[in-house]
PDB file of N, CA and C in Angstrom:
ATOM      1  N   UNK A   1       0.843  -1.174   0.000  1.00  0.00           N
ATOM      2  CA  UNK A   1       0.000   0.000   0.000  1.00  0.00           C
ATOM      3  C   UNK A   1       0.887   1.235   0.000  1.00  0.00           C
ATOM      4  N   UNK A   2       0.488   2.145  -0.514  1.00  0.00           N
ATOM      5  CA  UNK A   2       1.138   3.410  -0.626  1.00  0.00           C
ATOM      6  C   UNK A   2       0.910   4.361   0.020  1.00  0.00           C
ATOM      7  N   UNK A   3       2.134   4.863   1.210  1.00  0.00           N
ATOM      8  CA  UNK A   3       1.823   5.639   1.959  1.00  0.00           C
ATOM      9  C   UNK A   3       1.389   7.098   1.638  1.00  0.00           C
ATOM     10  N   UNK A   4      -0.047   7.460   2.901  1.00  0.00           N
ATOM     11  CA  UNK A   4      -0.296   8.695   1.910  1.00  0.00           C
ATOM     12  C   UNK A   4       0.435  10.199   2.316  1.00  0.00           C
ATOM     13  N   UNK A   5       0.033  10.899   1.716  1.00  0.00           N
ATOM     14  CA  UNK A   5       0.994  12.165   2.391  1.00  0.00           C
ATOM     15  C   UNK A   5       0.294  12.981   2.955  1.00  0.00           C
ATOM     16  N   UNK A   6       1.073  13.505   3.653  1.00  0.00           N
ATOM     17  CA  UNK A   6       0.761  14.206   5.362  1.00  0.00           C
ATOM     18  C   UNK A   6       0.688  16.206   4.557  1.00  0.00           C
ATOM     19  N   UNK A   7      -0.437  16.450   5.142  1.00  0.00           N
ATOM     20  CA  UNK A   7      -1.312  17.835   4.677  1.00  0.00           C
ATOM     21  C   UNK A   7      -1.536  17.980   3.633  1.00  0.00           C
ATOM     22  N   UNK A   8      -1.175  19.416   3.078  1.00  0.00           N
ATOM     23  CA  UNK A   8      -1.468  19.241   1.681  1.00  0.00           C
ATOM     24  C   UNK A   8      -1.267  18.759   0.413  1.00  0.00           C
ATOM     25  N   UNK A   9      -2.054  18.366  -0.629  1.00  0.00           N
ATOM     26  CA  UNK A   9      -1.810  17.615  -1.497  1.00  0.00           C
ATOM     27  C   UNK A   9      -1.205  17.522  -2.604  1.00  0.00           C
ATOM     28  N   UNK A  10       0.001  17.070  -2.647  1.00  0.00           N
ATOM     29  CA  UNK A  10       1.007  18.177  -3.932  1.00  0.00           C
ATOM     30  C   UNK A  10       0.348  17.907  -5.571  1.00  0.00           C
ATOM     31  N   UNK A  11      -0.883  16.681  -5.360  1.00  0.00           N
ATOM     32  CA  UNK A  11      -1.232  16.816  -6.887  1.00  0.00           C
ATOM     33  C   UNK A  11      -2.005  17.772  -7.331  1.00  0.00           C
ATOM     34  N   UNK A  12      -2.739  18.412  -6.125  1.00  0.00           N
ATOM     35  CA  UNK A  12      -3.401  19.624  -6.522  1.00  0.00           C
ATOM     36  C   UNK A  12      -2.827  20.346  -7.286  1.00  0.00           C
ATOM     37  N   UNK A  13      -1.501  20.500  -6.703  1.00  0.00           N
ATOM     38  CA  UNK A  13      -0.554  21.671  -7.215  1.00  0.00           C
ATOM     39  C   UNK A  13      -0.324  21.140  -8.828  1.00  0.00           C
ATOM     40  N   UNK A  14      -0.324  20.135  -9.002  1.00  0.00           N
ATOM     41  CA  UNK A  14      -0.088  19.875 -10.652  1.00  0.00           C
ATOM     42  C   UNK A  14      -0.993  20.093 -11.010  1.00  0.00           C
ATOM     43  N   UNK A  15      -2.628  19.542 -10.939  1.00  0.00           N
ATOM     44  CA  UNK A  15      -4.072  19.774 -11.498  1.00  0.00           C
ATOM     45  C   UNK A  15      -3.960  21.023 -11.444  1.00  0.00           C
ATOM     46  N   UNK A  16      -3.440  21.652 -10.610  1.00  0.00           N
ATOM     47  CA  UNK A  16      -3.485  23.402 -11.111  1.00  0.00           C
ATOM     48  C   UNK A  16      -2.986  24.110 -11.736  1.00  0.00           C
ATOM     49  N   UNK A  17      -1.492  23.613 -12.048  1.00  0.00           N
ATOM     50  CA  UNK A  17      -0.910  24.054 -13.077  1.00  0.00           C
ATOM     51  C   UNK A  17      -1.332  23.535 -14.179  1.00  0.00           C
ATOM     52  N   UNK A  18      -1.865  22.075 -14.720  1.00  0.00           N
ATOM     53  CA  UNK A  18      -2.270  21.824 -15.857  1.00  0.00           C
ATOM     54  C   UNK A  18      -3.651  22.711 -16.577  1.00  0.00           C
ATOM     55  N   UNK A  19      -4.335  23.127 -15.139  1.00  0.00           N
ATOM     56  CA  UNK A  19      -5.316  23.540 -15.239  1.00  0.00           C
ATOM     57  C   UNK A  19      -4.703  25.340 -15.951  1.00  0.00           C
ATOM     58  N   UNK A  20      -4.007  25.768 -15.412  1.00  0.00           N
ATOM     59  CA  UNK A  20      -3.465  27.205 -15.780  1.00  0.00           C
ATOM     60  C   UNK A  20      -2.844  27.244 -17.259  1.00  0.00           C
ATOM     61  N   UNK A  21      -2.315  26.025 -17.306  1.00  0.00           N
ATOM     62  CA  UNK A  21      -1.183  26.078 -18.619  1.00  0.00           C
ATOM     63  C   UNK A  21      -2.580  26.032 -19.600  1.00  0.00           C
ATOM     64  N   UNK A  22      -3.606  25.076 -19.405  1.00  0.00           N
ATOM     65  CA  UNK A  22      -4.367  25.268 -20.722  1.00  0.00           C
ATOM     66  C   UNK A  22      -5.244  26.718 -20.698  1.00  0.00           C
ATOM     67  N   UNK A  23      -5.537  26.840 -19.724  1.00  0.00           N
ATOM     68  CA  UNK A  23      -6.061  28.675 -19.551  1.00  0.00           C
ATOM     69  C   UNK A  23      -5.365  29.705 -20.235  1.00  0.00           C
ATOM     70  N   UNK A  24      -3.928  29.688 -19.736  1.00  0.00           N
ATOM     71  CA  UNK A  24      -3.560  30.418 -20.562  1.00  0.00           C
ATOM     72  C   UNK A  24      -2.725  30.393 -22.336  1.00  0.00           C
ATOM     73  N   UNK A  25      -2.795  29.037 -22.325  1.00  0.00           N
ATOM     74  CA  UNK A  25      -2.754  28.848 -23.932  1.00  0.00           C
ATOM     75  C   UNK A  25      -4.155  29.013 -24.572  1.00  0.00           C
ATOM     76  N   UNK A  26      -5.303  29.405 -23.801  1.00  0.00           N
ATOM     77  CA  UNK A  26      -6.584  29.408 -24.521  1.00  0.00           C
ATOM     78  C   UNK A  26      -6.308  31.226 -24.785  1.00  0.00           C
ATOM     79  N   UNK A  27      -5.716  31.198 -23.387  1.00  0.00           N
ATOM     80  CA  UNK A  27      -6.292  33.129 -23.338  1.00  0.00           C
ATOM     81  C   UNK A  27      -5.138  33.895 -24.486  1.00  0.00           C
ATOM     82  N   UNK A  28      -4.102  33.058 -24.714  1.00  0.00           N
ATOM     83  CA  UNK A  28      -3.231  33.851 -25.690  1.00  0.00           C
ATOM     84  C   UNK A  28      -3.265  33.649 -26.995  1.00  0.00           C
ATOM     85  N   UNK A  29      -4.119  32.627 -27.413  1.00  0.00           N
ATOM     86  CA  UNK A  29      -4.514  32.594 -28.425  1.00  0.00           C
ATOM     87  C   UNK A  29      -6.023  33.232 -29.100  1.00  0.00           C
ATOM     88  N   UNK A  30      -6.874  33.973 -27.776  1.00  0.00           N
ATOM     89  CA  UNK A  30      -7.711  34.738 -28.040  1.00  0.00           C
ATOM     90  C   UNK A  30      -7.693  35.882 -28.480  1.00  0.00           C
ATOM     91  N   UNK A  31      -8.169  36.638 -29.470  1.00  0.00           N
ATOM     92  CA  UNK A  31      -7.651  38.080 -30.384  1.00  0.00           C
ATOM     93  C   UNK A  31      -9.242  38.915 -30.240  1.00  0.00           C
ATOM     94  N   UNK A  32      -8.925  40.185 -30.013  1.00  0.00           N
ATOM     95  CA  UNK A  32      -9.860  41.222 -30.918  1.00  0.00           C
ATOM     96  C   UNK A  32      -9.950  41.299 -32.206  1.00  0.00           C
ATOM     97  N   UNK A  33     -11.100  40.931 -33.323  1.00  0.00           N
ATOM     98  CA  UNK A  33     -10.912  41.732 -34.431  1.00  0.00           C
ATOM     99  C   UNK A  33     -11.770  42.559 -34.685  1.00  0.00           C
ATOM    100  N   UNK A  34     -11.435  43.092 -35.438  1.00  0.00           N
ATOM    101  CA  UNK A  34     -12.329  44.460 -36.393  1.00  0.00           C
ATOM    102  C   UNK A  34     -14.086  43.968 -35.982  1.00  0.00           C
ATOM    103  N   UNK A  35     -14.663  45.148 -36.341  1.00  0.00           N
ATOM    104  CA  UNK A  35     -15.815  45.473 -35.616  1.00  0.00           C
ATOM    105  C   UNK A  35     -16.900  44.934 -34.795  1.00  0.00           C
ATOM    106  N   UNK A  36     -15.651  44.566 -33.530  1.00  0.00           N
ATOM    107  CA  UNK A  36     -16.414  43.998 -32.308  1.00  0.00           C
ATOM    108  C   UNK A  36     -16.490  42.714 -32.347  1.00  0.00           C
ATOM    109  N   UNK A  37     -16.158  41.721 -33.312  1.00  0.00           N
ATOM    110  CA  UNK A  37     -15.894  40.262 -32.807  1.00  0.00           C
ATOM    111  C   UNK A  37     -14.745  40.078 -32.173  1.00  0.00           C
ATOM    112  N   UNK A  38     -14.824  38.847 -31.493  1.00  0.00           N
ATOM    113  CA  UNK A  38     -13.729  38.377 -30.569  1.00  0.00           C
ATOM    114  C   UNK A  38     -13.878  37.137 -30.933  1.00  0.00           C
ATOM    115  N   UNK A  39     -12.208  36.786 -31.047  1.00  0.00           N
ATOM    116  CA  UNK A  39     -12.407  35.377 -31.866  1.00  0.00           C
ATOM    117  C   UNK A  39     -11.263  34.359 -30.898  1.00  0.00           C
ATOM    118  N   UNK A  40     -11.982  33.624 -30.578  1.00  0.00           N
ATOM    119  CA  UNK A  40     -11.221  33.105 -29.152  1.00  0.00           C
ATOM    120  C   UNK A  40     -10.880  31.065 -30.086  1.00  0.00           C
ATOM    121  N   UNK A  41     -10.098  30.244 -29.416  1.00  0.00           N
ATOM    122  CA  UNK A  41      -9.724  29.211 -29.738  1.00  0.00           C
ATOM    123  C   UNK A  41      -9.778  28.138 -28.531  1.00  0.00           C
ATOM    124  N   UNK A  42      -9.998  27.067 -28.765  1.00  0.00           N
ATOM    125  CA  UNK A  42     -10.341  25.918 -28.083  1.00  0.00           C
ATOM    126  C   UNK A  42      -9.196  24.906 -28.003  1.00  0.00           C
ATOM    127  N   UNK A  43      -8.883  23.878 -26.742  1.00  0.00           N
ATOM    128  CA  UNK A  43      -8.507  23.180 -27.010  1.00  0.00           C
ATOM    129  C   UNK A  43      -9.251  21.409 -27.994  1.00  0.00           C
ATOM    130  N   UNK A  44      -8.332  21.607 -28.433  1.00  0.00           N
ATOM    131  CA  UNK A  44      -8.994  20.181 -29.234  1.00  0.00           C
ATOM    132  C   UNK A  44      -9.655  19.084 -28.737  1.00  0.00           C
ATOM    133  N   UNK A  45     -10.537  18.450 -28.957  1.00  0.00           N
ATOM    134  CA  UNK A  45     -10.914  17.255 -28.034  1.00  0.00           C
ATOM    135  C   UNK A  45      -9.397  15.972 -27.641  1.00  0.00           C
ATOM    136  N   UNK A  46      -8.918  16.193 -28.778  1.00  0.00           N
ATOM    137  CA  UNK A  46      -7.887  14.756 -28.817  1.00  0.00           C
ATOM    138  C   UNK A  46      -6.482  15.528 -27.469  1.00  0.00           C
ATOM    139  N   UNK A  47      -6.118  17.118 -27.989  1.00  0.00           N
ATOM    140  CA  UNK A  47      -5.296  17.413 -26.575  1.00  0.00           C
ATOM    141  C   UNK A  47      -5.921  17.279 -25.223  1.00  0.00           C
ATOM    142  N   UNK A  48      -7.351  17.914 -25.352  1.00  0.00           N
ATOM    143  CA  UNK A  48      -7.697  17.928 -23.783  1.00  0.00           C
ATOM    144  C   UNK A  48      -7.976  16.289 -23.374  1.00  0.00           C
ATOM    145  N   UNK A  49      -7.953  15.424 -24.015  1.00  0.00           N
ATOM    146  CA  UNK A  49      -8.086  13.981 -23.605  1.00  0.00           C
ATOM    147  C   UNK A  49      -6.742  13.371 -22.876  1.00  0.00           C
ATOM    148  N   UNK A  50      -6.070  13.955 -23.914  1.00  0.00           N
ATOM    149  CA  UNK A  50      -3.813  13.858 -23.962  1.00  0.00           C
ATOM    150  C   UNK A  50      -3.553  14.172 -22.454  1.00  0.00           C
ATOM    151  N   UNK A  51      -4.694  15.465 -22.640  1.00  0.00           N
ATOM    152  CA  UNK A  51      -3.828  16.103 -20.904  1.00  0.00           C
ATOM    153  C   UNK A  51      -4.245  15.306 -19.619  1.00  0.00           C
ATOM    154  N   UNK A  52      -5.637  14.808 -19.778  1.00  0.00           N
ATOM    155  CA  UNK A  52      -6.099  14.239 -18.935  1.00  0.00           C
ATOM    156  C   UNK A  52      -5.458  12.922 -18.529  1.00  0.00           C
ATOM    157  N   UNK A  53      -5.183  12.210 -19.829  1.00  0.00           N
ATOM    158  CA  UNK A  53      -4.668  10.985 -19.650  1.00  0.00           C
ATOM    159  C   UNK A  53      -3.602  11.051 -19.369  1.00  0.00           C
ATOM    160  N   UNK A  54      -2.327  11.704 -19.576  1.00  0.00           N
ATOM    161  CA  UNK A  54      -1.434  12.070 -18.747  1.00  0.00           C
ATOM    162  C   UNK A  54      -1.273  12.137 -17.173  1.00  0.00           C
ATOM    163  N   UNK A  55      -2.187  13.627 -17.033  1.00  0.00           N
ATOM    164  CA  UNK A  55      -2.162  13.949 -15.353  1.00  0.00           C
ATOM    165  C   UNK A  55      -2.450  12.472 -14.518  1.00  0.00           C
ATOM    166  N   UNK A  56      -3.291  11.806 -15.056  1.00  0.00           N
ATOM    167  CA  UNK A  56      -3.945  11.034 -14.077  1.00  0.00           C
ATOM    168  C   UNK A  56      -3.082   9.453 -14.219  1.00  0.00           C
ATOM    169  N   UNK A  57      -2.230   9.274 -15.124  1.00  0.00           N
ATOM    170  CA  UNK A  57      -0.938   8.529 -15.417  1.00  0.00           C
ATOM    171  C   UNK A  57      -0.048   8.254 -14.741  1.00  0.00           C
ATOM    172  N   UNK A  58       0.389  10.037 -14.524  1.00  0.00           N
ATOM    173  CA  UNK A  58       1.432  10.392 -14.046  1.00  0.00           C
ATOM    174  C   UNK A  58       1.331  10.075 -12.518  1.00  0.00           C
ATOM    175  N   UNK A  59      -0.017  11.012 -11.815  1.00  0.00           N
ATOM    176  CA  UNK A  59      -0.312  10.773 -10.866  1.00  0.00           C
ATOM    177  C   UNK A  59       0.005   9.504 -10.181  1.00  0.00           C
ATOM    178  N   UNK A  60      -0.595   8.379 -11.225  1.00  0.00           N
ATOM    179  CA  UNK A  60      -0.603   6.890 -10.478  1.00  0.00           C
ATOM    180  C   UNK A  60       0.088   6.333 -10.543  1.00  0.00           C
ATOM    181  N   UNK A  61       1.222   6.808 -11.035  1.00  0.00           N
ATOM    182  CA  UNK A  61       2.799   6.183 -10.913  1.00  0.00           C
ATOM    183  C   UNK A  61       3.117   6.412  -9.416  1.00  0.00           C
ATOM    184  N   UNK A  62       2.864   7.763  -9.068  1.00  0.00           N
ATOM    185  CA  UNK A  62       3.173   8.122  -7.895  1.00  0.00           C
ATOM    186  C   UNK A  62       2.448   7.729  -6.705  1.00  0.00           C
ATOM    187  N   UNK A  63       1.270   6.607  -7.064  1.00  0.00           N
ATOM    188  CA  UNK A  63       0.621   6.324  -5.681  1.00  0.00           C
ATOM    189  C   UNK A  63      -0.313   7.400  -5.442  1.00  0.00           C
ATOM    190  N   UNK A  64      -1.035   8.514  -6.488  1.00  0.00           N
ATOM    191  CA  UNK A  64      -1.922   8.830  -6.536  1.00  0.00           C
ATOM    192  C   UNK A  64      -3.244   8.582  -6.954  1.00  0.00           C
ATOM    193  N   UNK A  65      -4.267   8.608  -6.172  1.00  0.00           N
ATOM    194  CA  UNK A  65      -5.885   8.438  -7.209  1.00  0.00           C
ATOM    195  C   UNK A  65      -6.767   9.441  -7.329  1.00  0.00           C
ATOM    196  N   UNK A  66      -5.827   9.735  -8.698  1.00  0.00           N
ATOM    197  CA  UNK A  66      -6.963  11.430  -8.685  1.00  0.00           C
ATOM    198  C   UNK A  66      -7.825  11.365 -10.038  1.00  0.00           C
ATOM    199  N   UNK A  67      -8.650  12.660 -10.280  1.00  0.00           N
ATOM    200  CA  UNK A  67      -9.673  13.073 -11.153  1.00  0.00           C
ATOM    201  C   UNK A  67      -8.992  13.854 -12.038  1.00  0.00           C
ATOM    202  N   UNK A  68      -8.665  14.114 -13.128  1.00  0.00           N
ATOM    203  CA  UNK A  68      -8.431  15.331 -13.415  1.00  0.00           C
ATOM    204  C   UNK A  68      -9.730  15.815 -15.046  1.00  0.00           C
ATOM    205  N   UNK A  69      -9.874  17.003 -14.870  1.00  0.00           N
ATOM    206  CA  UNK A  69     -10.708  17.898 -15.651  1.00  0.00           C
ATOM    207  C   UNK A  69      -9.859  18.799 -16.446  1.00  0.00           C
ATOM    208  N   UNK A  70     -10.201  19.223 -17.215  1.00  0.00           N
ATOM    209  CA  UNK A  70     -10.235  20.203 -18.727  1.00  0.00           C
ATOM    210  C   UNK A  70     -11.279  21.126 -18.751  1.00  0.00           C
ATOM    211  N   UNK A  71     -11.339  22.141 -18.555  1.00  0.00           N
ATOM    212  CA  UNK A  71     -12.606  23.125 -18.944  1.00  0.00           C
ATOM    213  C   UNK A  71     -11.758  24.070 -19.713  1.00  0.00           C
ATOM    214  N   UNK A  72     -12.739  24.518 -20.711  1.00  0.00           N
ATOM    215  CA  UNK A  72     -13.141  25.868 -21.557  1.00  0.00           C
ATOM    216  C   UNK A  72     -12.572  27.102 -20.952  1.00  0.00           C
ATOM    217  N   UNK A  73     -12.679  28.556 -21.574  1.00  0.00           N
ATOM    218  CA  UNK A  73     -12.711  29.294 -20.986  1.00  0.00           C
ATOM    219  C   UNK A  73     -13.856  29.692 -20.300  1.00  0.00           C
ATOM    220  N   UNK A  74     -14.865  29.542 -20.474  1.00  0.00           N
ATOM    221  CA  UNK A  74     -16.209  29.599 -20.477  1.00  0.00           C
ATOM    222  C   UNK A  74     -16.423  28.642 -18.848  1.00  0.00           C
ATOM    223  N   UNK A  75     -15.379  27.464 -18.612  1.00  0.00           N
ATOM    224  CA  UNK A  75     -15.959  26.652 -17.570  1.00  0.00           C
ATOM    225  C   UNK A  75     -16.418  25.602 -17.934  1.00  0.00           C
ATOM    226  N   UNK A  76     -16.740  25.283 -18.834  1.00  0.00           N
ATOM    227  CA  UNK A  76     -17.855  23.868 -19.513  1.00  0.00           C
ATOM    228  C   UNK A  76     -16.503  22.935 -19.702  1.00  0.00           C
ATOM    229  N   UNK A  77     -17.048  21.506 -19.285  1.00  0.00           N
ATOM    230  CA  UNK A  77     -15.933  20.496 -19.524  1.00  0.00           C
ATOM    231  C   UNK A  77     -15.405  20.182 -20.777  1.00  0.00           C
ATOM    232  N   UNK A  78     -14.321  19.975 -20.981  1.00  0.00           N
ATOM    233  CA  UNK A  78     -14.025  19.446 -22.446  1.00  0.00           C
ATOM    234  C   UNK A  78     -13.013  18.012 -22.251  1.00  0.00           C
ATOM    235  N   UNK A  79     -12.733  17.551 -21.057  1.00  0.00           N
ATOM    236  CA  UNK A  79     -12.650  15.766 -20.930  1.00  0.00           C
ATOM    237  C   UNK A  79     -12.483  15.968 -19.285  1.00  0.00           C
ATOM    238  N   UNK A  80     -12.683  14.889 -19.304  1.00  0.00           N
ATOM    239  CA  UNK A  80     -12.855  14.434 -17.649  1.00  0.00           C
ATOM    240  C   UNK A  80     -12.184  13.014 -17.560  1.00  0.00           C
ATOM    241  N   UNK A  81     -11.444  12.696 -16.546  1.00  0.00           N
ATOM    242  CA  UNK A  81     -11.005  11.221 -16.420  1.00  0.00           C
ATOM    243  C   UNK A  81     -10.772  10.826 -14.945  1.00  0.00           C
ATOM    244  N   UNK A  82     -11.428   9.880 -14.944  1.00  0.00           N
ATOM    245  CA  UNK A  82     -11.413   9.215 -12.881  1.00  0.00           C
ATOM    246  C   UNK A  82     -10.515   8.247 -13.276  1.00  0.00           C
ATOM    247  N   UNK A  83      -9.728   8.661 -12.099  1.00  0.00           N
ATOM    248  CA  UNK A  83      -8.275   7.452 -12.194  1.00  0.00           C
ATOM    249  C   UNK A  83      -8.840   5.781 -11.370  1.00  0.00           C
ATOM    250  N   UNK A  84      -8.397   4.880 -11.909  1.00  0.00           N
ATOM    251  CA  UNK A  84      -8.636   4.102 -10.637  1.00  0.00           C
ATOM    252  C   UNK A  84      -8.449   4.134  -9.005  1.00  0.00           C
ATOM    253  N   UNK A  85      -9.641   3.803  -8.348  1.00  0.00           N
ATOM    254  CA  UNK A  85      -9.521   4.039  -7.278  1.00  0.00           C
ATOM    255  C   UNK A  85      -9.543   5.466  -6.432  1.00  0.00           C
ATOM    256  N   UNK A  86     -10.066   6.519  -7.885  1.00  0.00           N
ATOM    257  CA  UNK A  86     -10.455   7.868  -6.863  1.00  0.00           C
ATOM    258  C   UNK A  86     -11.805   7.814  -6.628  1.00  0.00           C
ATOM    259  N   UNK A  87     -11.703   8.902  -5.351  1.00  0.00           N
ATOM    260  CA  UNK A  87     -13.013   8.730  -4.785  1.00  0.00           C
ATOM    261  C   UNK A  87     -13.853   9.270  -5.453  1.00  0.00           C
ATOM    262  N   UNK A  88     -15.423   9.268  -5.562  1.00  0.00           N
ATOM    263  CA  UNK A  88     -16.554   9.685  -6.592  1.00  0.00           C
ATOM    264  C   UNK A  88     -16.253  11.277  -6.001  1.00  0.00           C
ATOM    265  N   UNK A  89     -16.134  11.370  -4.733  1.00  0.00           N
ATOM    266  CA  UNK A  89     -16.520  12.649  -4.510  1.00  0.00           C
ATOM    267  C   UNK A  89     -15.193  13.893  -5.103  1.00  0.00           C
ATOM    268  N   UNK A  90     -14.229  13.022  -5.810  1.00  0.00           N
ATOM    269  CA  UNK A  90     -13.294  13.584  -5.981  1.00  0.00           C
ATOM    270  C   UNK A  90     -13.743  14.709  -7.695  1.00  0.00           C
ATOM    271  N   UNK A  91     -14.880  14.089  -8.448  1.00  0.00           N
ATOM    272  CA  UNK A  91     -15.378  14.737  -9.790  1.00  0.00           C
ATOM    273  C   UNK A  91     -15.648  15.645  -9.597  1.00  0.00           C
ATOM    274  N   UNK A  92     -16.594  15.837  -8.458  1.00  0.00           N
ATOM    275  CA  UNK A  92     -16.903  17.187  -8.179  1.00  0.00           C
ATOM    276  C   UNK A  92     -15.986  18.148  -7.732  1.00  0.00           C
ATOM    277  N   UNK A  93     -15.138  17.815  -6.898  1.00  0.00           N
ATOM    278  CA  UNK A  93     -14.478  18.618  -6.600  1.00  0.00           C
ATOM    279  C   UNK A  93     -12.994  18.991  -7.986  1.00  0.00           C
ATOM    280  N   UNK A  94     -12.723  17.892  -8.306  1.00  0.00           N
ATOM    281  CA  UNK A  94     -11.648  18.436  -9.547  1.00  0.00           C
ATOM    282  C   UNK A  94     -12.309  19.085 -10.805  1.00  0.00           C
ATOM    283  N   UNK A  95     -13.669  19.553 -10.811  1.00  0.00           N
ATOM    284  CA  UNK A  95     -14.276  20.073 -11.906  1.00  0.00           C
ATOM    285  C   UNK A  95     -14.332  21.405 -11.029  1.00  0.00           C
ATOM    286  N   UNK A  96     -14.829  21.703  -9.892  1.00  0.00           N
ATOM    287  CA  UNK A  96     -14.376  23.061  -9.308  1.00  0.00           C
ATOM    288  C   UNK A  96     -13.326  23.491  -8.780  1.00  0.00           C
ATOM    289  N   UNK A  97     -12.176  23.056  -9.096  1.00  0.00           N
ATOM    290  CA  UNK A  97     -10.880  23.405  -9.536  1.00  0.00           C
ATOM    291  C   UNK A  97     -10.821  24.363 -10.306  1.00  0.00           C
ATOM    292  N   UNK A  98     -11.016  23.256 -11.629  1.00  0.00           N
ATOM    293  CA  UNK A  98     -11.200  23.516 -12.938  1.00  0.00           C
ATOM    294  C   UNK A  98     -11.661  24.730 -13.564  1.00  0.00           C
ATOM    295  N   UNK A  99     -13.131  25.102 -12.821  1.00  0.00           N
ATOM    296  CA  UNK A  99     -13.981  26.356 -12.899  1.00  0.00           C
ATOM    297  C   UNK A  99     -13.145  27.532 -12.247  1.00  0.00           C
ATOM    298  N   UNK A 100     -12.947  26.861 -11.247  1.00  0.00           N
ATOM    299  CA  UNK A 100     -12.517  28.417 -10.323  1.00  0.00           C
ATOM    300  C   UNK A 100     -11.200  29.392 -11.217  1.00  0.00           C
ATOM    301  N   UNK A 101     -10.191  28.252 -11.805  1.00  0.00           N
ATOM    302  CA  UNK A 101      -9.516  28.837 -12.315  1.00  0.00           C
ATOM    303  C   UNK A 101      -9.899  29.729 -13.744  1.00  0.00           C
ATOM    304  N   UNK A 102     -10.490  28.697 -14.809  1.00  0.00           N
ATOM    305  CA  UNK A 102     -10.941  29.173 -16.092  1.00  0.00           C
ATOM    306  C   UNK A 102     -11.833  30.671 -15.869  1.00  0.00           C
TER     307      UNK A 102
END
């Protein structure tokens, strides 16, 4: 069994940076143009799947069982993945992560 770690949770700290890095590759690829549209860009379904399946990979190498989420700028999901063995109540909470930051 894998011992767990004592206070806070350092995968947060990655779900949050993964969570930031796609925020702000959304937000720098968003432009003003000419008369009043705003023309903003998405991640792809096949990256935001990439990222997910990653984080939650990576995680469980390390004896983690986490959730990790993808949202929009907007907030709306664009992949979701429960690792083995995380808790249900963990969706909800790694999707308001997710929000708080986007």
């Amino acid at each position: 069994m894998s011992p767990k770690p004592i206070g806070r949770n350092p995968m947060s700290r990655i779900s949050a940076g993964l969570q930031v890095l796609a925020l702000v590759a959304g937000a720098a690829a968003a432009g003003a143009q000419a008369q009043g549209l705003v023309t903003t860009h998405k991640l792809s379904a096949a990256l935001a799947n990439q990222l997910v399946g990653d984080s939650v990979a990576t995680c469980a190498q390390k004896g983690y069982q986490v959730v990790a989420v993808v949202v929009d700028l907007d907030g709306v999901r664009q992949a979701v993945l429960r690792g083995d063995g995380a808790p249900i109540h963990s969706m909800d909470n790694a999707y308001y992560k997710a929000y708080t930051i986007a």
